[in-house]
N, C-alpha and C. Protein backbone atom coordinates (compact mmCIF):
# COMPACT_ATOMS: atom_id res chain seq x y z
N UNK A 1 -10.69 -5.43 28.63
CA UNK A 1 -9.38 -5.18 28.07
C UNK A 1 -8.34 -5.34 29.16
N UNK A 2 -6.90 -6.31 29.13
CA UNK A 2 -6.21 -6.26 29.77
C UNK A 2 -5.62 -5.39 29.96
N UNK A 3 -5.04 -4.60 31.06
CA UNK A 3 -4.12 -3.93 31.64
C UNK A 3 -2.82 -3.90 31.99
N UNK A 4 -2.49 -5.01 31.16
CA UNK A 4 -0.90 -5.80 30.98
C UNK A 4 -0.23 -4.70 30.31
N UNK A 5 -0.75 -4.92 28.91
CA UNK A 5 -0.23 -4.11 27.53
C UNK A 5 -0.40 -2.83 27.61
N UNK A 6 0.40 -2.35 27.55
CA UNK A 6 0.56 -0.57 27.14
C UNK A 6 -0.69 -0.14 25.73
N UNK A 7 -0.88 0.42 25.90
CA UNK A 7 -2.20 1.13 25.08
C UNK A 7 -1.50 1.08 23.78
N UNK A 8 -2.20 0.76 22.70
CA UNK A 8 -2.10 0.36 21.35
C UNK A 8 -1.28 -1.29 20.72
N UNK A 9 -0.62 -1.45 21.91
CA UNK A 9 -0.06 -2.18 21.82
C UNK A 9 -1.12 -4.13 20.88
N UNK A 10 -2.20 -3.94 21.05
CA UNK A 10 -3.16 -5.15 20.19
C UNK A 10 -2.49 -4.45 18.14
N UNK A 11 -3.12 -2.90 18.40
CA UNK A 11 -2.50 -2.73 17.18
C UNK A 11 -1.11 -2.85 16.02
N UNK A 12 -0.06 -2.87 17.20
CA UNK A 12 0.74 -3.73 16.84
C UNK A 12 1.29 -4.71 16.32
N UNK A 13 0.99 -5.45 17.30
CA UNK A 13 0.86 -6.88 17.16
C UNK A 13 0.30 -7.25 15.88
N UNK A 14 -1.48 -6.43 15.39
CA UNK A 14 -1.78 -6.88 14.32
C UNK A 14 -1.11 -6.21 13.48
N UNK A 15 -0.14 -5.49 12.91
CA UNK A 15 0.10 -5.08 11.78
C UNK A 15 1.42 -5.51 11.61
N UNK A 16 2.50 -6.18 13.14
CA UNK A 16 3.48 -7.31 12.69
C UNK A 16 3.21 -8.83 11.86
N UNK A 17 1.71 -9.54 12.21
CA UNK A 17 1.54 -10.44 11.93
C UNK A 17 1.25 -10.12 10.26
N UNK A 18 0.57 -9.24 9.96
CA UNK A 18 0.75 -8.53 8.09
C UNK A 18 1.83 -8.30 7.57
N UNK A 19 3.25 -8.37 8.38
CA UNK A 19 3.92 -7.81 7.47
C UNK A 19 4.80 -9.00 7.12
N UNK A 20 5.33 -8.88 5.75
CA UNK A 20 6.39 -10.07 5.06
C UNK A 20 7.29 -9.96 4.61
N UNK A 21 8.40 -10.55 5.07
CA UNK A 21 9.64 -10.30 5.48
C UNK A 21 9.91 -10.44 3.81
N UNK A 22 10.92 -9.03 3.03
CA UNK A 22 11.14 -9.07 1.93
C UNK A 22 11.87 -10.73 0.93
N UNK A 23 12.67 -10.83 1.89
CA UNK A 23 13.30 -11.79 1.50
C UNK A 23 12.27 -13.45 1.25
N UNK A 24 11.05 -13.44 1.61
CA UNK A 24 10.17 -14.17 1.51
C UNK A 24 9.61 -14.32 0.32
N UNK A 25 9.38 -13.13 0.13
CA UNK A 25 8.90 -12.54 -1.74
C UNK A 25 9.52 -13.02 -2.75
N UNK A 26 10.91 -12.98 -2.50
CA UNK A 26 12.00 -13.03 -3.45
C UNK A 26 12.19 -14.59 -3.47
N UNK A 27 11.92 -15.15 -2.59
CA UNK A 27 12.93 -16.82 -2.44
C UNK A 27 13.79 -16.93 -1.97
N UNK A 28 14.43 -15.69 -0.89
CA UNK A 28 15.83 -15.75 -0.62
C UNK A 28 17.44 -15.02 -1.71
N UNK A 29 16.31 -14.30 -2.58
CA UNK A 29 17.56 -13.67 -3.35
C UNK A 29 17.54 -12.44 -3.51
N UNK A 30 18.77 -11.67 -3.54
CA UNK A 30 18.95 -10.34 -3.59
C UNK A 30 19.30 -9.93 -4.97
N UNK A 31 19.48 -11.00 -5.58
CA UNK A 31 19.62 -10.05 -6.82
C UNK A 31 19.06 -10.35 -7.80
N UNK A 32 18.39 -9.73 -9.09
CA UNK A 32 17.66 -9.64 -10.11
C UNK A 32 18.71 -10.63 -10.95
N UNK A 33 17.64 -11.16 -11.89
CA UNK A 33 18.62 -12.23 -12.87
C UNK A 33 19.25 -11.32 -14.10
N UNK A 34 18.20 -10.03 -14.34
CA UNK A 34 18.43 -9.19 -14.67
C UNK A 34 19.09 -7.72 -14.17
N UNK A 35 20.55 -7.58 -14.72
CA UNK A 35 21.63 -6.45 -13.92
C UNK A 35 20.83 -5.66 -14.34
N UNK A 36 20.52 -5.23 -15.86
CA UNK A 36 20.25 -3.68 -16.30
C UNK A 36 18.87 -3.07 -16.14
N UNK A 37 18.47 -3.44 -14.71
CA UNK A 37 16.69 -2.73 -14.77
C UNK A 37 17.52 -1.59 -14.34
N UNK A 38 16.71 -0.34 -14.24
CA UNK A 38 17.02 0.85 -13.78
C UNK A 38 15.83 1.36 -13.24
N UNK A 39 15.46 2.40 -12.20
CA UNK A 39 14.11 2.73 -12.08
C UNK A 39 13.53 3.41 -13.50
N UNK A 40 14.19 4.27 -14.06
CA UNK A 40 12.92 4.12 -15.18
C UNK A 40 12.76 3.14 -16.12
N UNK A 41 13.01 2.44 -16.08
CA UNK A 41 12.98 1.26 -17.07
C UNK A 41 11.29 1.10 -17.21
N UNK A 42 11.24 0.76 -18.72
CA UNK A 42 9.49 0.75 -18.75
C UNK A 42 9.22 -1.02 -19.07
N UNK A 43 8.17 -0.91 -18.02
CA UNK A 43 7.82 -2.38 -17.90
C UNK A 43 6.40 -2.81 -18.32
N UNK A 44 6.24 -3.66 -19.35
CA UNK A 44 4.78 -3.92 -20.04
C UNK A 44 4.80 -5.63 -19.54
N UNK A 45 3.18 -5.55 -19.93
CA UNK A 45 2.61 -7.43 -20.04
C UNK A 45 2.47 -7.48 -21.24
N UNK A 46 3.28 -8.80 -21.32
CA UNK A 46 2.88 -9.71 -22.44
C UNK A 46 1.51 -10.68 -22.50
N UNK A 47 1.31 -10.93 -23.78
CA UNK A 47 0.15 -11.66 -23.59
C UNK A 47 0.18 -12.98 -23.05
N UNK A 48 -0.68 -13.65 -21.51
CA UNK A 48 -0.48 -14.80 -21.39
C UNK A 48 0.48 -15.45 -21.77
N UNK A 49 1.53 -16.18 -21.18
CA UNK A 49 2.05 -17.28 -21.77
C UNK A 49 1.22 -18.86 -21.65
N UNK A 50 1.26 -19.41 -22.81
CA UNK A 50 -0.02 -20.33 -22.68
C UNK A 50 0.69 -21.77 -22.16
N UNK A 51 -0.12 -22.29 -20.79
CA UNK A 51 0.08 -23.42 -20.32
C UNK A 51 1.14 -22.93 -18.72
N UNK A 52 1.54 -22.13 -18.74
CA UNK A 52 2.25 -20.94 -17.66
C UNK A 52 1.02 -21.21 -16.40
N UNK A 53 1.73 -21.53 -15.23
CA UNK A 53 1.02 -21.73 -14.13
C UNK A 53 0.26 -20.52 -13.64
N UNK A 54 -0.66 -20.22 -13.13
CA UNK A 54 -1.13 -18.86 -12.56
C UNK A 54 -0.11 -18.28 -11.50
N UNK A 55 -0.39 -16.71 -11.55
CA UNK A 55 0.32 -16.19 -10.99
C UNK A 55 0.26 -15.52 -9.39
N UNK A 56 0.71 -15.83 -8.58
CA UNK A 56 0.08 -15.18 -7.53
C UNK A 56 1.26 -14.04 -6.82
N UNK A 57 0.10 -13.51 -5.64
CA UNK A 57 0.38 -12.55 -5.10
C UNK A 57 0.62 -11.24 -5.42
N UNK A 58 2.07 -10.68 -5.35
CA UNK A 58 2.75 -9.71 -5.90
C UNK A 58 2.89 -9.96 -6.78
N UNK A 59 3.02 -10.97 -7.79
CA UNK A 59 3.70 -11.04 -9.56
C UNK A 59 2.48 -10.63 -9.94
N UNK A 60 1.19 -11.32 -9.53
CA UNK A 60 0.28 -11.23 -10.77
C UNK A 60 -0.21 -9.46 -9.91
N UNK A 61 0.33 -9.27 -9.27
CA UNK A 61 -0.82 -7.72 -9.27
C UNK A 61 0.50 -6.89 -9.89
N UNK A 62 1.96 -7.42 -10.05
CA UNK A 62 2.91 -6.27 -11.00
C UNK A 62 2.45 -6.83 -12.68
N UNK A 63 1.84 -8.01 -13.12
CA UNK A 63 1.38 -8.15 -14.29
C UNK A 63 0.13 -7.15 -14.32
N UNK A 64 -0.64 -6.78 -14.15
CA UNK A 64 -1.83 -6.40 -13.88
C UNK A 64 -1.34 -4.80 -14.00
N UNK A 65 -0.36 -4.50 -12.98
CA UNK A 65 -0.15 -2.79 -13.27
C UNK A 65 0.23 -2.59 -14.07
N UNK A 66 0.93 -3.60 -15.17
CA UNK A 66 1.94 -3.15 -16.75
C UNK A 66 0.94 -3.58 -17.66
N UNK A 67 -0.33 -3.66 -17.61
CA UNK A 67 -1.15 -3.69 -18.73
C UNK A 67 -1.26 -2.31 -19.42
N UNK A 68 -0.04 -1.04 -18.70
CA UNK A 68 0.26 -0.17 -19.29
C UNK A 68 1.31 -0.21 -19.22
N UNK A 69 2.69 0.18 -19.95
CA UNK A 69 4.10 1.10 -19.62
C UNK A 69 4.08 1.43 -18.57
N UNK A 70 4.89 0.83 -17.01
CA UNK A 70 4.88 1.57 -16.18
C UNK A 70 6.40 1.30 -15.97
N UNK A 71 6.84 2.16 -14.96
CA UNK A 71 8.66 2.28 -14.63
C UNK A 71 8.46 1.13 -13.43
N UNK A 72 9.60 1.06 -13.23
CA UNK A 72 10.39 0.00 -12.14
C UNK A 72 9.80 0.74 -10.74
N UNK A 73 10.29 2.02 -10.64
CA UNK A 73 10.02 2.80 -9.78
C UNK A 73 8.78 2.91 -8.86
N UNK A 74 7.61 3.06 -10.02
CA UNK A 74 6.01 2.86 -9.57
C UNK A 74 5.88 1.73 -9.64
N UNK A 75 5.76 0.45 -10.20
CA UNK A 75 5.76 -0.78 -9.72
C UNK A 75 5.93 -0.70 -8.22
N UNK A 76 7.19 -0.80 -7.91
CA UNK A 76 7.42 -0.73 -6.28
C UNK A 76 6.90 0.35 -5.32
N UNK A 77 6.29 1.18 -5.91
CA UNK A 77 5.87 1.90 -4.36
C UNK A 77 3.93 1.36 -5.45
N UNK A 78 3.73 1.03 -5.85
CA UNK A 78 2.24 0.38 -5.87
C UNK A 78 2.73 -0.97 -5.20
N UNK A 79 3.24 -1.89 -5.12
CA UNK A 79 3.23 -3.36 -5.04
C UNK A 79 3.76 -2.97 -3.16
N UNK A 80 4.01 -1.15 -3.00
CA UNK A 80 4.86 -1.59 -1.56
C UNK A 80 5.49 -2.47 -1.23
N UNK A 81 6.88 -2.87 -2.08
CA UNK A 81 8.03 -3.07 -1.97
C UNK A 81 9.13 -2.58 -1.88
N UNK A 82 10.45 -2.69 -1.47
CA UNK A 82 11.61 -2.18 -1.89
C UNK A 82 11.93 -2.26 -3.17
N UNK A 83 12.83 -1.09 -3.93
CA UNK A 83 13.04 -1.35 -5.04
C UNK A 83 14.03 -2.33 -5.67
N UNK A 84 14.58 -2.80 -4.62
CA UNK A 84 15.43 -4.27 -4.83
C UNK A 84 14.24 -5.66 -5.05
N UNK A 85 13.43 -5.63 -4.49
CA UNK A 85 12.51 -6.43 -4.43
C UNK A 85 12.12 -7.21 -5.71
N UNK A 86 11.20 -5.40 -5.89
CA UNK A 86 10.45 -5.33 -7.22
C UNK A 86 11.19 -5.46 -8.44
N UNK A 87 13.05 -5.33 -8.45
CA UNK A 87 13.71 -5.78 -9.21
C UNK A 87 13.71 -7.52 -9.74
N UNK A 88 13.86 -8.05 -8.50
CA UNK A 88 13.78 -9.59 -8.14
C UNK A 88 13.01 -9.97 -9.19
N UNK A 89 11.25 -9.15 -8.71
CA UNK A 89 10.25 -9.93 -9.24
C UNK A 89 10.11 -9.76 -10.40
N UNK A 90 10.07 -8.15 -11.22
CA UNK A 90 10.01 -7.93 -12.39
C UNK A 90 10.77 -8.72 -13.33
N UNK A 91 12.20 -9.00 -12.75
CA UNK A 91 13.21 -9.95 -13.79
C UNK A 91 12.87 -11.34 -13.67
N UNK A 92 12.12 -11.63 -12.88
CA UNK A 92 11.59 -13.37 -12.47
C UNK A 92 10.15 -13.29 -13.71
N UNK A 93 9.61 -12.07 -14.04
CA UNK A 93 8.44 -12.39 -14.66
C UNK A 93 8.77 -12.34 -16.35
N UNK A 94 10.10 -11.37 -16.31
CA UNK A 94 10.14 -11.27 -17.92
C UNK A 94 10.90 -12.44 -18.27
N UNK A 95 12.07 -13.12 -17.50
CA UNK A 95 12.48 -14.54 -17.86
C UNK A 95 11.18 -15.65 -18.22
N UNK A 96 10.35 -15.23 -17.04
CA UNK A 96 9.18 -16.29 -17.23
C UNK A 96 8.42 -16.09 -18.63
N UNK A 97 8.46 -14.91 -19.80
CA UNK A 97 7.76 -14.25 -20.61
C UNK A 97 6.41 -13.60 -20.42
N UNK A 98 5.92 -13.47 -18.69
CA UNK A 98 5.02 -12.47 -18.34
C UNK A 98 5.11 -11.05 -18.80
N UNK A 99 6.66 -10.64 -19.15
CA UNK A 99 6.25 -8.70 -18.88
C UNK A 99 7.79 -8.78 -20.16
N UNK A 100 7.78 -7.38 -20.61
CA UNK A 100 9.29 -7.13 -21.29
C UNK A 100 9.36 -5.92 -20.97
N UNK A 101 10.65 -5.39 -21.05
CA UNK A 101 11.45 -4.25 -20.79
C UNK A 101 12.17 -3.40 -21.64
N UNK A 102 12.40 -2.09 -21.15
CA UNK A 102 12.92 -1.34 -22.68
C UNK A 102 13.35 -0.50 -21.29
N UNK A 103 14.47 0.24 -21.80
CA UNK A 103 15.50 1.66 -21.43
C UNK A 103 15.21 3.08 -22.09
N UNK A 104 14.43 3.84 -21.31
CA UNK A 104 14.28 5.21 -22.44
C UNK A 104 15.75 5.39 -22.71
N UNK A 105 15.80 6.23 -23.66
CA UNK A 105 17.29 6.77 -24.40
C UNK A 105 17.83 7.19 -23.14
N UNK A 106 19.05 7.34 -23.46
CA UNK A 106 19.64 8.55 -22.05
C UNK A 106 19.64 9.62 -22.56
N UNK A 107 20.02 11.07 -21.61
CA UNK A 107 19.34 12.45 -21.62
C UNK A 107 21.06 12.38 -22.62
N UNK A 108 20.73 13.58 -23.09
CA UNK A 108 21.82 14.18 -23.83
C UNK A 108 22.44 14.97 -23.01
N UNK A 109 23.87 15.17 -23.23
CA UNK A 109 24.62 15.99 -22.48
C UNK A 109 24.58 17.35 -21.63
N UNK A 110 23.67 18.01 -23.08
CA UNK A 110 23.31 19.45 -22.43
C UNK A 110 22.13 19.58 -21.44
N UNK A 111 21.31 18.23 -21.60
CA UNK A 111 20.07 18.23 -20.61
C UNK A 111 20.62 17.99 -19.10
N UNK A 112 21.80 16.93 -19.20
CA UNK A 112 22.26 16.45 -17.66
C UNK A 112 22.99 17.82 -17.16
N UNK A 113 23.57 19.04 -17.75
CA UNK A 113 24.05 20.12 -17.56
C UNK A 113 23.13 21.30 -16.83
N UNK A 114 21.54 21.15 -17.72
CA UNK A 114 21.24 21.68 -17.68
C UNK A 114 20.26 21.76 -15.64
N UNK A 115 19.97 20.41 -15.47
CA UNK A 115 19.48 19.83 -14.84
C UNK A 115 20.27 19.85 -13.45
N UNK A 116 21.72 20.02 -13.89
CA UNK A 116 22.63 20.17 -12.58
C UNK A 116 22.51 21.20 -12.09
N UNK A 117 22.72 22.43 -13.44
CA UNK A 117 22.53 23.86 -12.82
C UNK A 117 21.51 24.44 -11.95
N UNK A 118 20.38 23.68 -12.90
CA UNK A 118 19.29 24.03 -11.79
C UNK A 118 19.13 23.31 -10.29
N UNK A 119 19.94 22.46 -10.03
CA UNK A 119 19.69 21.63 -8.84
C UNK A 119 21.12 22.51 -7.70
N UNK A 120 21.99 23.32 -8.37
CA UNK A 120 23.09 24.07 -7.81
C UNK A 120 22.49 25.44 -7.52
N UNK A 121 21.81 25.67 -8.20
CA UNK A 121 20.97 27.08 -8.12
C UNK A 121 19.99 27.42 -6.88
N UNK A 122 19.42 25.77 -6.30
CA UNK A 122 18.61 25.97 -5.52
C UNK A 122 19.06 25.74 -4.24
């Protein structure tokens, strides 16, 4: 072992060469084609689109996690992305007709009231 490098320093190195620069993922874009994802937004797979190129990487393992209802939110901390990211990709897959999207209702008035108080309380 050389005596150059400061101790841990190999480990480093290998876990810079793993990592991928967000903007790589995306193609260079920051913003979703889609404005209205929100983190809870619930995100499903559609069935195959037929003749649709295969999917790789991160798309096909966020197709793969919405073979249930899952939010925007968990998408991105499973896919370990930013949630800008996982915006990118999610709206790149439902244009493509991989996945669709839905908005739970919003809370009713007295719930967002209720929800404050308790967050003032503590």
């Amino acid at each position: 072992m050389s005596t150059d490098r400061p101790h841990g320093a190999e480990d480093d190195e290998a876990a810079d060469t793993q990592f991928v620069r967000p903007f790589i993922i995306t193609g260079g874009r920051a913003l979703p084609a889609q404005a209205d994802l929100r983190l809870e937004t619930l995100v499903v797979a559609c069935d195959p689109v037929e003749g649709s190129a295969p999917l790789a990487f991160e798309r096909r393992r966020i197709v793969a996690l919405c073979a249930q209802a899952t939010t925007l939110a968990q998408i991105a901390e499973a896919v370990e992305v930013p949630l800008g990211v996982a915006k990118v990709l999610v709206s790149d897959l439902v244009v493509s007709g991989h996945l669709t999207c839905s908005q739970p209702a919003e809370l009713p008035l007295h719930t967002l009231e209720r929800i404050r108080d308790h967050v003032r309380a503590l």
